[in-house]
PDB file of N, CA and C in Angstrom:
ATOM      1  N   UNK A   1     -19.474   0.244  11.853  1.00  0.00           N
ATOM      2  CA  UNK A   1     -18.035   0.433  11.794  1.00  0.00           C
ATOM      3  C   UNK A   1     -17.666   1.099  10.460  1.00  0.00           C
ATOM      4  N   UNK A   2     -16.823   2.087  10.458  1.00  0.00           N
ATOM      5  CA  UNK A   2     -16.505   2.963   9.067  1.00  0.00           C
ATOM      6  C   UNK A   2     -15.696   1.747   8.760  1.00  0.00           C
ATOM      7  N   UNK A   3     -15.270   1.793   6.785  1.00  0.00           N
ATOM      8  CA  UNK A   3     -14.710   1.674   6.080  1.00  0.00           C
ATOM      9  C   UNK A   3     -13.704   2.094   5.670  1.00  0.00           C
ATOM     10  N   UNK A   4     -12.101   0.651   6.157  1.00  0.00           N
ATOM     11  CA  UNK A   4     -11.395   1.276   6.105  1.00  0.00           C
ATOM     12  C   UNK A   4     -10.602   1.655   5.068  1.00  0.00           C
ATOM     13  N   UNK A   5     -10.041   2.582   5.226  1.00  0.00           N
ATOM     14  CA  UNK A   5      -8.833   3.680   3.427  1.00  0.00           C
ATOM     15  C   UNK A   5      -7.589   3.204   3.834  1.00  0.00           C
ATOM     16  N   UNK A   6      -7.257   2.316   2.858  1.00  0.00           N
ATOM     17  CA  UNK A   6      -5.709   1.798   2.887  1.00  0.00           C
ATOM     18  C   UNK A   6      -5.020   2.877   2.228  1.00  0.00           C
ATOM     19  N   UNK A   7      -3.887   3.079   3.064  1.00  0.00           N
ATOM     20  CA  UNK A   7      -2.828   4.387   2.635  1.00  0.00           C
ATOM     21  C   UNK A   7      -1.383   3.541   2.217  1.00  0.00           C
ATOM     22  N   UNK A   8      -1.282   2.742   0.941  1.00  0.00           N
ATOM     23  CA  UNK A   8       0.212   2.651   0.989  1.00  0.00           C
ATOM     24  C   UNK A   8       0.959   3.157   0.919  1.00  0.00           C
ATOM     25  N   UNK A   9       2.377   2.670   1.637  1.00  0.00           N
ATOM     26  CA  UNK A   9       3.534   3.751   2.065  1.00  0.00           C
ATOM     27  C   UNK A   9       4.536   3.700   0.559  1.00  0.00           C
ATOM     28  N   UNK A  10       5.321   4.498   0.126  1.00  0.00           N
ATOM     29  CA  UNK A  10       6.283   5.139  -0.586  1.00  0.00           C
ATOM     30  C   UNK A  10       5.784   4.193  -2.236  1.00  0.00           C
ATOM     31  N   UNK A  11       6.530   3.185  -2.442  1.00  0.00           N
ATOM     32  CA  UNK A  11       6.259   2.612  -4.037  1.00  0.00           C
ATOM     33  C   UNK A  11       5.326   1.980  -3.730  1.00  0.00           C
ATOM     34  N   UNK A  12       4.438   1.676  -2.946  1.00  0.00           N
ATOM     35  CA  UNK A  12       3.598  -0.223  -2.748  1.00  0.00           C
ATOM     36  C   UNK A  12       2.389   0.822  -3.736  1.00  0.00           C
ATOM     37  N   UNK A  13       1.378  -0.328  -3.852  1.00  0.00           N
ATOM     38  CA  UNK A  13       0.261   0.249  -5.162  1.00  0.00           C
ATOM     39  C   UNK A  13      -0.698  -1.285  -4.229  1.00  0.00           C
ATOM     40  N   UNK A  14      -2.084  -0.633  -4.005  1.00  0.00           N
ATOM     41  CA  UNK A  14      -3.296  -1.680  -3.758  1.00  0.00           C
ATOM     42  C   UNK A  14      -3.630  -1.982  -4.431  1.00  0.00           C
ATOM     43  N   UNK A  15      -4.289  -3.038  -5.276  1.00  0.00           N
ATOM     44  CA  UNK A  15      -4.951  -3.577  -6.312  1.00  0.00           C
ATOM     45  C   UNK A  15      -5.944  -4.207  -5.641  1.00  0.00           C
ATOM     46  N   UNK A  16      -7.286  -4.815  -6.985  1.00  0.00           N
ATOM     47  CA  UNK A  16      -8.413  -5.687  -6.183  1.00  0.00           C
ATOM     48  C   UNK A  16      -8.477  -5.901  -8.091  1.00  0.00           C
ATOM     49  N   UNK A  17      -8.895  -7.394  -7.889  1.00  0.00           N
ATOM     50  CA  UNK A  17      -9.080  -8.168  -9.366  1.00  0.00           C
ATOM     51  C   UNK A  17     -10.203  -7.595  -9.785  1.00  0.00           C
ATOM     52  N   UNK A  18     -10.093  -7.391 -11.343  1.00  0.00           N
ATOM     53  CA  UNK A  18     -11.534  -7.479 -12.269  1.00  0.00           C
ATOM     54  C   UNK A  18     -11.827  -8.677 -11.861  1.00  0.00           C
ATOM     55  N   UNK A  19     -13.477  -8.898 -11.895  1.00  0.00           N
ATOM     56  CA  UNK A  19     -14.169  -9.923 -12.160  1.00  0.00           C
ATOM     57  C   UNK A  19     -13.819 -10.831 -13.397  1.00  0.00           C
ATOM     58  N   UNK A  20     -13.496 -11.694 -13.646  1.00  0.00           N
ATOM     59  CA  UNK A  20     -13.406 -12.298 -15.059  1.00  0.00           C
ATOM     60  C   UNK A  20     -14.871 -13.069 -15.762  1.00  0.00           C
ATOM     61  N   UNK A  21     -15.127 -13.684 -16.527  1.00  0.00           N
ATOM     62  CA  UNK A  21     -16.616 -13.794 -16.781  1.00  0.00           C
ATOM     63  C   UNK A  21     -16.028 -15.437 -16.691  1.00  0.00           C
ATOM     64  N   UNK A  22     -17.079 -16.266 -16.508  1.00  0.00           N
ATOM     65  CA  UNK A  22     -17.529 -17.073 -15.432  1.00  0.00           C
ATOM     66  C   UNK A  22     -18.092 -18.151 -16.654  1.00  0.00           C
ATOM     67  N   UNK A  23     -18.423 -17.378 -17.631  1.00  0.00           N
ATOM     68  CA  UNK A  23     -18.872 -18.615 -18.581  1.00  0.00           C
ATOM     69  C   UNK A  23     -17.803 -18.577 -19.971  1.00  0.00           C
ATOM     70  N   UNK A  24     -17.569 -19.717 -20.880  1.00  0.00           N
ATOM     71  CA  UNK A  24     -16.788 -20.053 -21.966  1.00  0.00           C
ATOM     72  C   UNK A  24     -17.433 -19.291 -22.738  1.00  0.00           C
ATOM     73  N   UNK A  25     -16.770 -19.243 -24.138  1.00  0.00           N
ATOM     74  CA  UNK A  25     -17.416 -18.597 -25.216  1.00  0.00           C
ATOM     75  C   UNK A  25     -18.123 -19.960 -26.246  1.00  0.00           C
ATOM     76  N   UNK A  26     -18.322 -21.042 -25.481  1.00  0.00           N
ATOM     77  CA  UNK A  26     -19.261 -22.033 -25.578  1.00  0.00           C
ATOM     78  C   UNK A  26     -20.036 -22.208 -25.075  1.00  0.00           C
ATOM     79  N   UNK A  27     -20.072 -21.204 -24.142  1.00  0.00           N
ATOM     80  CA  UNK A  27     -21.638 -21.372 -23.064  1.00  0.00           C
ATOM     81  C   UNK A  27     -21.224 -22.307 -21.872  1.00  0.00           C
ATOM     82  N   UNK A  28     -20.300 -22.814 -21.398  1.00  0.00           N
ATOM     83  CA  UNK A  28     -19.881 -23.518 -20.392  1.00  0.00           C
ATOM     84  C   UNK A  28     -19.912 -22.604 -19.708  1.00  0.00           C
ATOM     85  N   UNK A  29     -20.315 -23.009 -18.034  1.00  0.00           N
ATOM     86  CA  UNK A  29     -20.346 -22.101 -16.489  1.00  0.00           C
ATOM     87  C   UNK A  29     -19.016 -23.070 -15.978  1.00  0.00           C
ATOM     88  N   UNK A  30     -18.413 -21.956 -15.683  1.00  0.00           N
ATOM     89  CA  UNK A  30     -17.058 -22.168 -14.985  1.00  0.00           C
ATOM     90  C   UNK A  30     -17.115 -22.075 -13.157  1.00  0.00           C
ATOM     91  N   UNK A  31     -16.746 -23.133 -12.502  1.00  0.00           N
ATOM     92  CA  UNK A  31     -17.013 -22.812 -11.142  1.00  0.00           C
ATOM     93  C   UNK A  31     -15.332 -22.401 -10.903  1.00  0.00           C
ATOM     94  N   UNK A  32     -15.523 -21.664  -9.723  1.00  0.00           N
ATOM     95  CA  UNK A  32     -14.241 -20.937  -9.253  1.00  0.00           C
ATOM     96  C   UNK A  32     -13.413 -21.255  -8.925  1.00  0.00           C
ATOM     97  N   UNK A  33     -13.068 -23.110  -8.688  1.00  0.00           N
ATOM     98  CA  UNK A  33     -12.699 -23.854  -8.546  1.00  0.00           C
ATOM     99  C   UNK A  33     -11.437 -23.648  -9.966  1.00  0.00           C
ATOM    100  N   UNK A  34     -12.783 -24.124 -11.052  1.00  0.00           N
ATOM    101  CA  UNK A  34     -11.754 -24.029 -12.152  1.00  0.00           C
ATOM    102  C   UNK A  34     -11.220 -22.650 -12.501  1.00  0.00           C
ATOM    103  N   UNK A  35     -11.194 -21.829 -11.948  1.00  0.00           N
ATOM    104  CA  UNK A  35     -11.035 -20.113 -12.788  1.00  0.00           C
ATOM    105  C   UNK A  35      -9.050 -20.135 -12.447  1.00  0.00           C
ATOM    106  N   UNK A  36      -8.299 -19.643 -13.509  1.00  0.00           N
ATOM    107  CA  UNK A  36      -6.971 -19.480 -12.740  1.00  0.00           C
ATOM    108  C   UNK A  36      -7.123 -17.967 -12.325  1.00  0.00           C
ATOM    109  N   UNK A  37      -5.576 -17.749 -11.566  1.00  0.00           N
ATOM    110  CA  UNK A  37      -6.100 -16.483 -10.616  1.00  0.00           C
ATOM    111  C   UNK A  37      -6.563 -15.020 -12.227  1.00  0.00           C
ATOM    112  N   UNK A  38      -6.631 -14.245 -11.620  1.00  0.00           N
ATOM    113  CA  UNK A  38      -7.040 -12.963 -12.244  1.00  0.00           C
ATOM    114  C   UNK A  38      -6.180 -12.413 -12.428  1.00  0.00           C
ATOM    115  N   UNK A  39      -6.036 -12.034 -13.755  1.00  0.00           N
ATOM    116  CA  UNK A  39      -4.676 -11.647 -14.504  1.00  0.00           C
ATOM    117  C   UNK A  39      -5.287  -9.984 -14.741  1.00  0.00           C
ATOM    118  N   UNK A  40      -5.952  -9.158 -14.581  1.00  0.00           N
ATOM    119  CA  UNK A  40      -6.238  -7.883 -14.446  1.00  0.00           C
ATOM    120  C   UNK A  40      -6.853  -7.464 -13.549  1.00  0.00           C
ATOM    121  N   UNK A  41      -6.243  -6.125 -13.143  1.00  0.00           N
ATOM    122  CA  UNK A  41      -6.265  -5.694 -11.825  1.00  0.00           C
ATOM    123  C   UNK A  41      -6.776  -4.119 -11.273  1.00  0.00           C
ATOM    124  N   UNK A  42      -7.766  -3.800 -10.551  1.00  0.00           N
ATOM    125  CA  UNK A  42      -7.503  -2.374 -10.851  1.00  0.00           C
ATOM    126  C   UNK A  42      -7.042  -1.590  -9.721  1.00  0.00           C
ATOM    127  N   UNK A  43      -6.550  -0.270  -9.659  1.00  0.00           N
ATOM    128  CA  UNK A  43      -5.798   0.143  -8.846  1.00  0.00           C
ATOM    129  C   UNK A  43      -6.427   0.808  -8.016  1.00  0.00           C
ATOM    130  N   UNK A  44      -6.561   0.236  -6.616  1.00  0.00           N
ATOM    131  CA  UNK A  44      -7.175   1.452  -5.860  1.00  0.00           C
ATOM    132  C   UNK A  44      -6.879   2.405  -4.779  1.00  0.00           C
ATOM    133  N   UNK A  45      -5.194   2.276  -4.792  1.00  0.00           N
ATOM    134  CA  UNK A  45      -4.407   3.632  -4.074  1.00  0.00           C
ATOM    135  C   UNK A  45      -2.894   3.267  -4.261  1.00  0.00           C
ATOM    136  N   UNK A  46      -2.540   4.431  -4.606  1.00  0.00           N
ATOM    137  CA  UNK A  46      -0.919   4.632  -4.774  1.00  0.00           C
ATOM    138  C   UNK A  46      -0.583   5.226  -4.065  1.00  0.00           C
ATOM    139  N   UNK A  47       1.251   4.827  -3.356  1.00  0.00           N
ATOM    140  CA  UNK A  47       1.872   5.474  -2.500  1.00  0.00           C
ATOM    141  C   UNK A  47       2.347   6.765  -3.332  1.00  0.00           C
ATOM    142  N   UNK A  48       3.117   7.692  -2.307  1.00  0.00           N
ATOM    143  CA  UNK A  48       4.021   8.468  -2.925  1.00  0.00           C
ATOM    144  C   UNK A  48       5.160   8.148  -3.743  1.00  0.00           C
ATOM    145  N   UNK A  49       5.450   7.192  -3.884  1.00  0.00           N
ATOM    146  CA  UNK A  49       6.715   7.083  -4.647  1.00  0.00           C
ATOM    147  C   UNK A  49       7.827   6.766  -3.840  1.00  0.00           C
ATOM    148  N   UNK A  50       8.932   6.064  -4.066  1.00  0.00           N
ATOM    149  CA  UNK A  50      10.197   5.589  -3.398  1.00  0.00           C
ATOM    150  C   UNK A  50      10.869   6.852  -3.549  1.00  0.00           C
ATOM    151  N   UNK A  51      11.511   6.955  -2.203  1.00  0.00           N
ATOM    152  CA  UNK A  51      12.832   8.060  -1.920  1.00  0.00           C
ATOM    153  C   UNK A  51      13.864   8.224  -2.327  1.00  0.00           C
ATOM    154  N   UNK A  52      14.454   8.655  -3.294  1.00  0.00           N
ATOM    155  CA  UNK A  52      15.425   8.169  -4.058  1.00  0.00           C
ATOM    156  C   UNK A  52      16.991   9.303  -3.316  1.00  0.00           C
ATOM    157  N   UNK A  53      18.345   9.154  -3.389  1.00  0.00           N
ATOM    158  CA  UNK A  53      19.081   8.858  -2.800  1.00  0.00           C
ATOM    159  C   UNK A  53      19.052  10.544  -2.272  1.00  0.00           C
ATOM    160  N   UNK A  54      18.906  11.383  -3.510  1.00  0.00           N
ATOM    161  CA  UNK A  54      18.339  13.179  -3.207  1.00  0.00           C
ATOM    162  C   UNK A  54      17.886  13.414  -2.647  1.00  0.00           C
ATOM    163  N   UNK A  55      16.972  12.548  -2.405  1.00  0.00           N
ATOM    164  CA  UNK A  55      15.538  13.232  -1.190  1.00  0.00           C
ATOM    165  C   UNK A  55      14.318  13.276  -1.991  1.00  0.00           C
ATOM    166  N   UNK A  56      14.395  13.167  -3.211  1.00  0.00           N
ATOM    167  CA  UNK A  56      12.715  13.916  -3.673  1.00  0.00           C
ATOM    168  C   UNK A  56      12.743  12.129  -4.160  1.00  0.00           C
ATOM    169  N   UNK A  57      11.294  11.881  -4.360  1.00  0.00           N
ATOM    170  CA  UNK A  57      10.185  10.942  -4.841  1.00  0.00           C
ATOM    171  C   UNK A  57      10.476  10.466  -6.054  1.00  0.00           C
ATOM    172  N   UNK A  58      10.683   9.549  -6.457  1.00  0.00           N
ATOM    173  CA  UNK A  58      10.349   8.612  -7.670  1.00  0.00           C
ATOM    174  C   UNK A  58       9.137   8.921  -8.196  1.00  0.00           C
ATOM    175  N   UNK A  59       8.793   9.319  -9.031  1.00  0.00           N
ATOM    176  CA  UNK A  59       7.124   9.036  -9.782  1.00  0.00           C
ATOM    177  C   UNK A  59       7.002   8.004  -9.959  1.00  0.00           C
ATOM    178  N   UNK A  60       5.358   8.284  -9.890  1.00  0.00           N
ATOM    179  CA  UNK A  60       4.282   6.699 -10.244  1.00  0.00           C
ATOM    180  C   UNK A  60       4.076   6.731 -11.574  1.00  0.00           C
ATOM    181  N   UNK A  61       3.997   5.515 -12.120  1.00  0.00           N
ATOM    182  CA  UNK A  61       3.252   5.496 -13.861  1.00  0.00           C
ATOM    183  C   UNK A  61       2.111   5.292 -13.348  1.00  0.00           C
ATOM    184  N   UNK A  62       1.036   4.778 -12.577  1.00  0.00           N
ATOM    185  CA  UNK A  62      -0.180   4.761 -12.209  1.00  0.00           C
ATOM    186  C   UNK A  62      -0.971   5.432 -11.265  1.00  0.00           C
ATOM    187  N   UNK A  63      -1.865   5.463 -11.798  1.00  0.00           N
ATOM    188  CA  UNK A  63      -3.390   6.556 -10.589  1.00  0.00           C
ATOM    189  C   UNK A  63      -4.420   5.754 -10.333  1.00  0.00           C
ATOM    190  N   UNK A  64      -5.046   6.111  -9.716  1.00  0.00           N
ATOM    191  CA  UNK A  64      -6.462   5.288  -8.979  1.00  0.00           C
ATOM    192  C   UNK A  64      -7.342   4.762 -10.049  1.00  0.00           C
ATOM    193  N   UNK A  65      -7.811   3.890 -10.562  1.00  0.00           N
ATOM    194  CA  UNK A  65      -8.607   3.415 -11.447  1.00  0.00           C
ATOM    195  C   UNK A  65      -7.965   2.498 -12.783  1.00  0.00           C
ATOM    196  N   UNK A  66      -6.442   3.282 -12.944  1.00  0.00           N
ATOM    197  CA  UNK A  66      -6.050   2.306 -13.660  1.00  0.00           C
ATOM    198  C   UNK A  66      -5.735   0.759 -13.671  1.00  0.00           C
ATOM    199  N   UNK A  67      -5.878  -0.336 -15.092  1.00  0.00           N
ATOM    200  CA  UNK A  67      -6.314  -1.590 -15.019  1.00  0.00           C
ATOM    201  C   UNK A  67      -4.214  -2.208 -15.108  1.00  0.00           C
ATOM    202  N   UNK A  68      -4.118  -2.758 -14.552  1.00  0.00           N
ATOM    203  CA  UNK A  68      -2.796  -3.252 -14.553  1.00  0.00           C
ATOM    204  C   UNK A  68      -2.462  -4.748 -14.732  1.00  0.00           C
ATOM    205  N   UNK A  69      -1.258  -5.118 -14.876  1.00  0.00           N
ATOM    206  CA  UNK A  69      -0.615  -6.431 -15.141  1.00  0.00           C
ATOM    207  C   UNK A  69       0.276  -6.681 -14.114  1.00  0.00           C
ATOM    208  N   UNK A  70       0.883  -7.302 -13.592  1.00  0.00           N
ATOM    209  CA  UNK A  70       2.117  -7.315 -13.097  1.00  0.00           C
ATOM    210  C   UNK A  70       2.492  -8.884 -13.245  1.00  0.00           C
ATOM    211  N   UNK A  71       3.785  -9.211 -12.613  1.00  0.00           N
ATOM    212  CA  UNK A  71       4.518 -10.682 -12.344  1.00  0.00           C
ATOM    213  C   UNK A  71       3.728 -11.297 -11.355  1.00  0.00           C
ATOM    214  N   UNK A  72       3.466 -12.809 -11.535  1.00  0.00           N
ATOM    215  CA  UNK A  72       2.338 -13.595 -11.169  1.00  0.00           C
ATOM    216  C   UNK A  72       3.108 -13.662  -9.644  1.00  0.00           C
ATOM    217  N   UNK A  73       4.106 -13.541  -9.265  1.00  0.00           N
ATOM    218  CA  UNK A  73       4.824 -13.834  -7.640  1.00  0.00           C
ATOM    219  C   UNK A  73       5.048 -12.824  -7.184  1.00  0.00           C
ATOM    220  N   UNK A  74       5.027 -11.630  -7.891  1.00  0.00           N
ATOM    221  CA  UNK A  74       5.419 -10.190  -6.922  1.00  0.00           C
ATOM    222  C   UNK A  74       4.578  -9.512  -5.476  1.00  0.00           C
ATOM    223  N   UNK A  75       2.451 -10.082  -5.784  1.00  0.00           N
ATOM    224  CA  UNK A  75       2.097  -9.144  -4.615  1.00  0.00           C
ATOM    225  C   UNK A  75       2.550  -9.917  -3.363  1.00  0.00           C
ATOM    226  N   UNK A  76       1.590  -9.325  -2.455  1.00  0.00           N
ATOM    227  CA  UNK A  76       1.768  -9.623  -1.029  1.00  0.00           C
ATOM    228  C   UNK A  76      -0.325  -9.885  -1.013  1.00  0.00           C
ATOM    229  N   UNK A  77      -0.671 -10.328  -0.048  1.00  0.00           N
ATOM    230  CA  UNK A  77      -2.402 -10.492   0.233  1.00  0.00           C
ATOM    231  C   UNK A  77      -2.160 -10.180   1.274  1.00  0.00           C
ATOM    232  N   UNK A  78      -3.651  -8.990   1.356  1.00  0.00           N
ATOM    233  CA  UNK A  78      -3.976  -9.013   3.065  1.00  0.00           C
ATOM    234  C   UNK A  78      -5.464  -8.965   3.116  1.00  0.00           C
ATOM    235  N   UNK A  79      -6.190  -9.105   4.057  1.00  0.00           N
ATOM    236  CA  UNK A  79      -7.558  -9.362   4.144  1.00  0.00           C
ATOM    237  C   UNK A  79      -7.820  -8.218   5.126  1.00  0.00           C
ATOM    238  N   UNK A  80      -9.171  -7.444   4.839  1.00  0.00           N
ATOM    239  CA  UNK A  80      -9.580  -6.440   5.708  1.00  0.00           C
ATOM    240  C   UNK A  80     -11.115  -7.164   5.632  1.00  0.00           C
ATOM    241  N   UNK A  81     -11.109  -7.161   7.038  1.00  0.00           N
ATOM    242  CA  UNK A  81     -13.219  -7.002   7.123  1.00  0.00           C
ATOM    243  C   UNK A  81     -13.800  -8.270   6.146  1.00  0.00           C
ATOM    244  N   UNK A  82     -12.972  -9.087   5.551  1.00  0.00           N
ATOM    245  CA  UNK A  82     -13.206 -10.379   4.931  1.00  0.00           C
ATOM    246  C   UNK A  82     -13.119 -10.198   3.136  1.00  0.00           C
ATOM    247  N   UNK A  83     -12.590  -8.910   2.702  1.00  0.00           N
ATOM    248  CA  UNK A  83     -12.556  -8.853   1.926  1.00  0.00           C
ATOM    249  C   UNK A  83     -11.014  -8.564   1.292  1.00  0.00           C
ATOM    250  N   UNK A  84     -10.564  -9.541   0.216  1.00  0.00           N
ATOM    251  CA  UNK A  84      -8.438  -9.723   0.020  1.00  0.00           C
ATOM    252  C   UNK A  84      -8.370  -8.664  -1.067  1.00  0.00           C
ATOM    253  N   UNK A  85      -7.086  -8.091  -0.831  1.00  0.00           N
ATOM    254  CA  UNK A  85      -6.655  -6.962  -1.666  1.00  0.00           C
ATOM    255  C   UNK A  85      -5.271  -7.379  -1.901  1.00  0.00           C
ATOM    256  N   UNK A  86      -4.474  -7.118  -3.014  1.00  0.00           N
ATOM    257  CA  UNK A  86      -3.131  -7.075  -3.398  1.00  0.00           C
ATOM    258  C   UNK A  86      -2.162  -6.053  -3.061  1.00  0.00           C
ATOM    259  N   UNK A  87      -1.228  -5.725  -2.524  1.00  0.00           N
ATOM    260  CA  UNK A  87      -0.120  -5.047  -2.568  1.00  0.00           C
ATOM    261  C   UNK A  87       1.128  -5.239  -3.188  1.00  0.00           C
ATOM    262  N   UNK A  88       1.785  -4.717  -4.074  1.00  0.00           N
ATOM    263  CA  UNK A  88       2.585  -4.721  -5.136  1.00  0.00           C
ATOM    264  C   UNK A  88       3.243  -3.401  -5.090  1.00  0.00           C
ATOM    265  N   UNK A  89       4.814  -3.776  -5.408  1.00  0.00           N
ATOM    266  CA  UNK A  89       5.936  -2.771  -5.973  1.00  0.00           C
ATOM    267  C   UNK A  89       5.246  -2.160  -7.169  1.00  0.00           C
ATOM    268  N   UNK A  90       5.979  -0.533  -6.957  1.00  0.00           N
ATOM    269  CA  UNK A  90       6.063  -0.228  -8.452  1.00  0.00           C
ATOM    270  C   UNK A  90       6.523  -0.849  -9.782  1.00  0.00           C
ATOM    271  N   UNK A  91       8.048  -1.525  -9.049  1.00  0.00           N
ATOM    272  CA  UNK A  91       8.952  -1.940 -10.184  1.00  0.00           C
ATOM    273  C   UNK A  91       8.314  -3.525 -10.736  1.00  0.00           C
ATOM    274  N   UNK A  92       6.731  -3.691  -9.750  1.00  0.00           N
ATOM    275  CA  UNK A  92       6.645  -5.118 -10.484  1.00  0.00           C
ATOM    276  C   UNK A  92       5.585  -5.372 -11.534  1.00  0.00           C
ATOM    277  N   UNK A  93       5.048  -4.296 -12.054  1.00  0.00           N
ATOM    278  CA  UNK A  93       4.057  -3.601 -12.927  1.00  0.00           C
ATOM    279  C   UNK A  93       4.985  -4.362 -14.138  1.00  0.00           C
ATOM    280  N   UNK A  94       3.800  -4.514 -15.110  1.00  0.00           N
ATOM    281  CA  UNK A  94       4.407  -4.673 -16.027  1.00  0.00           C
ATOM    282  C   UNK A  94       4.210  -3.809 -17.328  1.00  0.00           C
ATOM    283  N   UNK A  95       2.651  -3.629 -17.377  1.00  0.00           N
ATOM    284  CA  UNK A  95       2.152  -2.723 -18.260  1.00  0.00           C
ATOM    285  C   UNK A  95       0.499  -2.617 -17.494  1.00  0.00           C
ATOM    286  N   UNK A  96      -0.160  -1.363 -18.093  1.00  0.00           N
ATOM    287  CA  UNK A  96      -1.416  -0.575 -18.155  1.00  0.00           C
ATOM    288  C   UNK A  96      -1.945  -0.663 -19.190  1.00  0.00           C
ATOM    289  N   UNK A  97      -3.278  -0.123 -19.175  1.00  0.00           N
ATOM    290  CA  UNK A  97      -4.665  -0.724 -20.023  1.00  0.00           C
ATOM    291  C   UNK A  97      -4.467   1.255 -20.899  1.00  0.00           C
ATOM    292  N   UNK A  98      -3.976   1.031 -21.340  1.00  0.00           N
ATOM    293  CA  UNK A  98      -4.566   2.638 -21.999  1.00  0.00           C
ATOM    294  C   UNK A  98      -6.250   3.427 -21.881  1.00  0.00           C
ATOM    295  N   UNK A  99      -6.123   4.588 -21.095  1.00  0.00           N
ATOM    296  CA  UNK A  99      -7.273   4.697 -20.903  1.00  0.00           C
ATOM    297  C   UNK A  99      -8.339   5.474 -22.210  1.00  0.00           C
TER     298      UNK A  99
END
């Protein structure tokens, strides 16, 4: 079965968490249990942009690869093929990782 390419529509932005590291900087192994969620994110497709009242597109501040932040209640989850991805507004970004 191919692999599917999520296309979000107008502002939405896909995300999928960095890994976070798993052990303390005491050498403690953290089970996933204890991990809180993943506070960096990276981007792996942007819509076109929201329609704004003219007709032409809102720009994106983000592109494919960039590492992001946003508000801990803004995405949405959906699961493809057993694997969860984030969907998120533009406007719920908060800041980017300078590349």
């Amino acid at each position: 079965m191919a692999e599917v390419k999520l296309i979000p529509l107008e502002d939405h932005i896909i995300v999928e968490p960095l890994e976070d590291e798993n052990v303390t900087e005491s050498g403690i192994v953290l089970p996933d249990t204890a991990k809180e969620k993943p506070q960096r994110w990276r981007v792996l497709a942007v819509g076109e942009g929201k329609i704004l009242e003219n007709g032409q597109r809102a720009p994106m501040d983000v592109e494919e690869g960039d590492v992001v932040y946003f508000t801990k209640y803004s995405p949405d989850e959906i699961e493809i093929k057993g694997k969860k991805y984030l969907v998120i507004r533009h406007s719920s970004i908060l800041a980017k990782e300078a590349r």
